[in-house]
N, C-alpha and C. Protein backbone atom coordinates (compact mmCIF):
# COMPACT_ATOMS: atom_id res chain seq x y z
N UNK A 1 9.66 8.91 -1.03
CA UNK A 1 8.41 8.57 -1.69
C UNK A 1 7.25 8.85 -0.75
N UNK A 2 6.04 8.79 -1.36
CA UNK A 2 5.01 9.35 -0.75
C UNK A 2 3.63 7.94 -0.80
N UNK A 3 2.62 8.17 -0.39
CA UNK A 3 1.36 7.40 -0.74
C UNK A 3 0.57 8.81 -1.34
N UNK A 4 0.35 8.35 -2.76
CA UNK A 4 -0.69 8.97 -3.62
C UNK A 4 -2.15 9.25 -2.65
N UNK A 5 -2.04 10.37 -1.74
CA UNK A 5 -3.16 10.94 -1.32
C UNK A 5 -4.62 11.04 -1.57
N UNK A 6 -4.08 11.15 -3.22
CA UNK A 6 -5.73 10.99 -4.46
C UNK A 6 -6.40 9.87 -4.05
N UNK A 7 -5.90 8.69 -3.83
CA UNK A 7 -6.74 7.54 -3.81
C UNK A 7 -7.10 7.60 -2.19
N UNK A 8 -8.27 7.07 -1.91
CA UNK A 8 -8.67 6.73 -0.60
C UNK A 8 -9.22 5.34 -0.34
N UNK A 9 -8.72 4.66 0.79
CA UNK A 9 -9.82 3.53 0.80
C UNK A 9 -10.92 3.36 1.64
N UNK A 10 -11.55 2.74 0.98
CA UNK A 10 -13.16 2.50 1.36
C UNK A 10 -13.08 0.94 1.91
N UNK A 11 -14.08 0.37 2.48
CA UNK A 11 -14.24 -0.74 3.46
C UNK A 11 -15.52 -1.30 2.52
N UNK A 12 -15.87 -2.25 1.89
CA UNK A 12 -16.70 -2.31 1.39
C UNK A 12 -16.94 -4.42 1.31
N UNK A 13 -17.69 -4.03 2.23
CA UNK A 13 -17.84 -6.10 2.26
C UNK A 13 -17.02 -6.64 3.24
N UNK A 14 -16.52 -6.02 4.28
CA UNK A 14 -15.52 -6.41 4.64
C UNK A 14 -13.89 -6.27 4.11
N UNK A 15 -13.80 -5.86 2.98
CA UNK A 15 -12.47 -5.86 2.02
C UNK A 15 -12.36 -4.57 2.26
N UNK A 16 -11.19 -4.25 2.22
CA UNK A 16 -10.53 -2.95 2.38
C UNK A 16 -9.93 -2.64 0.74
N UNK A 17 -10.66 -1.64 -0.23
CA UNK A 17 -9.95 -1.46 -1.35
C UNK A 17 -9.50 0.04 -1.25
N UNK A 18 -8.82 0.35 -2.67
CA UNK A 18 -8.67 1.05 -3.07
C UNK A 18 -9.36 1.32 -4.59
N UNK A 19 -9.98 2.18 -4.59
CA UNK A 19 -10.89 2.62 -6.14
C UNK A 19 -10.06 3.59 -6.85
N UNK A 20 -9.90 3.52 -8.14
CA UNK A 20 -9.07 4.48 -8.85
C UNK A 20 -9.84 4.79 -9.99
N UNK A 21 -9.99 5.90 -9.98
CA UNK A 21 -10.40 6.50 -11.41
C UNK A 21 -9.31 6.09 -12.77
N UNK A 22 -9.56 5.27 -13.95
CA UNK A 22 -9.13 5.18 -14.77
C UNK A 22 -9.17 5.90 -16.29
N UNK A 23 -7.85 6.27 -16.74
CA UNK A 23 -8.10 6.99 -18.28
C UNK A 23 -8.78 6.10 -19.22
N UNK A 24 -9.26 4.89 -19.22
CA UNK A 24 -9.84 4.56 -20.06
C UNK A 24 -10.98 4.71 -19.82
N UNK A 25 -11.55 5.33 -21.16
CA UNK A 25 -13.38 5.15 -21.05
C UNK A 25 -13.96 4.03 -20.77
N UNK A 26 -13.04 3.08 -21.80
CA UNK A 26 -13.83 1.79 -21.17
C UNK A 26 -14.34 1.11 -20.29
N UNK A 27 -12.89 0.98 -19.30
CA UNK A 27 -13.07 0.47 -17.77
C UNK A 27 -13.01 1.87 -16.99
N UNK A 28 -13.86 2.13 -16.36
CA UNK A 28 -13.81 4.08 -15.82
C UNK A 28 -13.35 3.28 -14.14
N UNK A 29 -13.12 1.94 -13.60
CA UNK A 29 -12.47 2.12 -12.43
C UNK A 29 -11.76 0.91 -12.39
N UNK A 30 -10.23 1.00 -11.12
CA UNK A 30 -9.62 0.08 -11.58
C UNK A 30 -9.60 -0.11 -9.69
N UNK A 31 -10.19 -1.48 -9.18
CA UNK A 31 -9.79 -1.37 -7.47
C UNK A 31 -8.30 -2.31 -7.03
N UNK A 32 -8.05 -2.32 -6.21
CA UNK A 32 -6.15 -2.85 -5.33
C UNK A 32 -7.28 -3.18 -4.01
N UNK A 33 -7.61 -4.45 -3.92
CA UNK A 33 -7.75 -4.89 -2.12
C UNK A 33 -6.35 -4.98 -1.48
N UNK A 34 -6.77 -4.40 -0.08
CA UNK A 34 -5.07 -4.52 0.41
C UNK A 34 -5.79 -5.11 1.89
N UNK A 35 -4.66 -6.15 1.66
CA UNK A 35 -4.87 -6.69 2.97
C UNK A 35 -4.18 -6.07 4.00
N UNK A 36 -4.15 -6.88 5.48
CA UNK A 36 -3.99 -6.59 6.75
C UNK A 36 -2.30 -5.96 6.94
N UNK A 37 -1.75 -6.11 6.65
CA UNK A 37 -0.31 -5.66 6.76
C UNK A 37 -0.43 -4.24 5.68
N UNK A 38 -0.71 -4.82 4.44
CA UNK A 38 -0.72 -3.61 3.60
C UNK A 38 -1.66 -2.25 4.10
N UNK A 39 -3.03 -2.55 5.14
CA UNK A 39 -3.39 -1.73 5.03
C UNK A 39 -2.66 -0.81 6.13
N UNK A 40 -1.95 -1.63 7.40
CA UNK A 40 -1.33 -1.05 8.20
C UNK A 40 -0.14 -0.16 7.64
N UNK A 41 0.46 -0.81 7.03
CA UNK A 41 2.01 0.28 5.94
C UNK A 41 1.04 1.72 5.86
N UNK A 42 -0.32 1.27 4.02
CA UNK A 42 -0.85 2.11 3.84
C UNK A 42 -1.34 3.53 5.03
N UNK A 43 -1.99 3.10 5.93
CA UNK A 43 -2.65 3.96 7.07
C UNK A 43 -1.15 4.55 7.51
N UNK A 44 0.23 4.15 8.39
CA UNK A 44 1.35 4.92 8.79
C UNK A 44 2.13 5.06 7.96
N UNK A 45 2.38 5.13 6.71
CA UNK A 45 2.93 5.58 5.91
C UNK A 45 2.63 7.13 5.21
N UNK A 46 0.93 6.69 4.97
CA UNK A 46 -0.01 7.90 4.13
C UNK A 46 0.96 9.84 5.11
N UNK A 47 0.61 10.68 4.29
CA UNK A 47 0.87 12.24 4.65
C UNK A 47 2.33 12.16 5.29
N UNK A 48 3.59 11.44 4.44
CA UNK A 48 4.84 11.95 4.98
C UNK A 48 6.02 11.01 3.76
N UNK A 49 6.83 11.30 3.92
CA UNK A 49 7.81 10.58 3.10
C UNK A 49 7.86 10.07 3.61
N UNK A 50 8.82 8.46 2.96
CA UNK A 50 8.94 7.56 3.56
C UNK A 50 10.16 6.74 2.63
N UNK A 51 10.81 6.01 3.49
CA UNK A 51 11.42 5.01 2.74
C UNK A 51 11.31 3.43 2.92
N UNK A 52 11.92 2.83 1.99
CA UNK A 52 12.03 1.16 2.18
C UNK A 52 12.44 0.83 3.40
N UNK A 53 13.19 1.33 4.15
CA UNK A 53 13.87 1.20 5.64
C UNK A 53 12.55 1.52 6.62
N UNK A 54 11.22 2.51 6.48
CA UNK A 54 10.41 2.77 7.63
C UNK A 54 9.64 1.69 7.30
N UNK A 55 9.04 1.28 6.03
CA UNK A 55 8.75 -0.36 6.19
C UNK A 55 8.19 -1.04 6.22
N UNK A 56 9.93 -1.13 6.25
CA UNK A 56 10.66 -2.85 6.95
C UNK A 56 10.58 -2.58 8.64
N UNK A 57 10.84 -1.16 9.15
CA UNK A 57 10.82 -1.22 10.35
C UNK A 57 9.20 -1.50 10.95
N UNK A 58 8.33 -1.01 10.23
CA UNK A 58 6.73 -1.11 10.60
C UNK A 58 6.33 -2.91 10.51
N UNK A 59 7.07 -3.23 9.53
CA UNK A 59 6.86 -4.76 9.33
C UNK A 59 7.43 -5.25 10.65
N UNK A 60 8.58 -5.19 11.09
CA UNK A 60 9.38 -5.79 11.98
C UNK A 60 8.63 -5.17 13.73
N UNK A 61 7.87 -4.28 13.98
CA UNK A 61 7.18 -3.79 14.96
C UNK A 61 6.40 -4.55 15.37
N UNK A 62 5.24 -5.02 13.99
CA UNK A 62 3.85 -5.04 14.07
C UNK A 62 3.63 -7.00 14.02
N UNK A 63 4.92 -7.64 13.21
CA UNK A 63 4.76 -9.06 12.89
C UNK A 63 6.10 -9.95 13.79
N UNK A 64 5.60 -10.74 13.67
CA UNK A 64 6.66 -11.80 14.48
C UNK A 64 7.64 -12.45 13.01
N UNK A 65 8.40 -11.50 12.67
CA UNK A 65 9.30 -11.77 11.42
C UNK A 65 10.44 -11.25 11.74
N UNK A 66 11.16 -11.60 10.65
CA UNK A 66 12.78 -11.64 10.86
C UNK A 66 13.11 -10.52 9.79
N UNK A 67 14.23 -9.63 10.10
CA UNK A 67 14.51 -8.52 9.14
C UNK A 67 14.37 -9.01 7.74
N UNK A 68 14.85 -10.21 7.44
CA UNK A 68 15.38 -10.43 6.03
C UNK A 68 14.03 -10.77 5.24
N UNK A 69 13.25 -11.22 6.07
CA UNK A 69 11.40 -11.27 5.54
C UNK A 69 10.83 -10.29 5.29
N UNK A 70 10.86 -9.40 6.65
CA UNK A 70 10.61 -7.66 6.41
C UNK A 70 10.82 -7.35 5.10
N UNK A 71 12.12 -6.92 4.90
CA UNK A 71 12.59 -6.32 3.56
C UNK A 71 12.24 -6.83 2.49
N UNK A 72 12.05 -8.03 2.23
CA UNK A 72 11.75 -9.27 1.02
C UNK A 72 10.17 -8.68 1.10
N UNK A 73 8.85 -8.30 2.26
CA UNK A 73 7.79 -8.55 2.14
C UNK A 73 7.57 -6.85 2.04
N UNK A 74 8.43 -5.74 2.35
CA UNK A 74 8.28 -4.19 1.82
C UNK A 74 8.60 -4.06 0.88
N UNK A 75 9.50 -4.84 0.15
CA UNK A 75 10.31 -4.63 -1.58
C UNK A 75 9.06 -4.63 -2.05
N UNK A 76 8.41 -5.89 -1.96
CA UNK A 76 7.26 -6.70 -2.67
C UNK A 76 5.65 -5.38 -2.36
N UNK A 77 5.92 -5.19 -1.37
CA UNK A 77 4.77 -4.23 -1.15
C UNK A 77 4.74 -2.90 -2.06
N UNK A 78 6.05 -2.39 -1.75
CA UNK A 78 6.38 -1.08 -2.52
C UNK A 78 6.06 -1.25 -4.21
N UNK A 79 6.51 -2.35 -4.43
CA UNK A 79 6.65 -2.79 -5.64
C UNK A 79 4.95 -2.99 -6.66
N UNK A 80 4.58 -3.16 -5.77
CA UNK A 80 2.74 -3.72 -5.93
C UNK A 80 2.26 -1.99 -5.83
N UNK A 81 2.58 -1.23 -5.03
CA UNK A 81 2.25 -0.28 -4.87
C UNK A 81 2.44 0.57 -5.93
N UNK A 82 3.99 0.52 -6.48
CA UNK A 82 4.08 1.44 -7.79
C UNK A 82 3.03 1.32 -9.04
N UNK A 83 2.60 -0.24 -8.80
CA UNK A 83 2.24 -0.77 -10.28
C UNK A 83 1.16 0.13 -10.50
N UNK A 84 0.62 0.07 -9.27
CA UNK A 84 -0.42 0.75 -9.38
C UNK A 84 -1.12 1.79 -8.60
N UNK A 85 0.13 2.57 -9.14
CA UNK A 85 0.36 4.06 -8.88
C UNK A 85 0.01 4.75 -7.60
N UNK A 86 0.02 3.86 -6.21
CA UNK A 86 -0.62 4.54 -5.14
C UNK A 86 0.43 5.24 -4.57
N UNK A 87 1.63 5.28 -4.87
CA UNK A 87 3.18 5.79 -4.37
C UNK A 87 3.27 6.73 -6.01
N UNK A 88 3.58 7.73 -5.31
CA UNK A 88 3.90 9.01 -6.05
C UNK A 88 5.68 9.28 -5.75
């Protein structure tokens, strides 16, 4: 899997989002704040494949956690990520 390149984030208030152009006319944008861990994944993850295993290993580098948290807190990340489409 990849990080959807299309989207970029912007710093705006202090919050770190992501802005997405949406198909609905209605709402024309849809934003994802990602916090401090997420934005770290996001930033070494972005321009390479990747799997659930690099991480859990980035989780387990960067935090004072235990593998089985890791994996429980990248499932959950990846998972947030598909919803909204930043993983291609």
């Amino acid at each position: 899997m990849r990080i959807n390149e299309k989207m970029k984030i912007r710093n705006v208030a202090g919050e770190n989002i992501v802005i997405m152009p949406s198909d609905d006319a209605a709402d024309m944008t849809k934003v994802v704040a990602l916090n401090e861990s997420s934005l770290l994944m996001y930033n070494q993850l972005k321009g390479r494949e990747f799997s659930l295993d690099d991480a859990v290993q980035l989780l387990l580098d960067n935090y004072d956690v235990d593998e089985a948290t890791a994996r429980k807190d990248a499932e959950a990340w990846l998972a947030d990520m598909r919803k909204h489409r930043l993983i291609v």
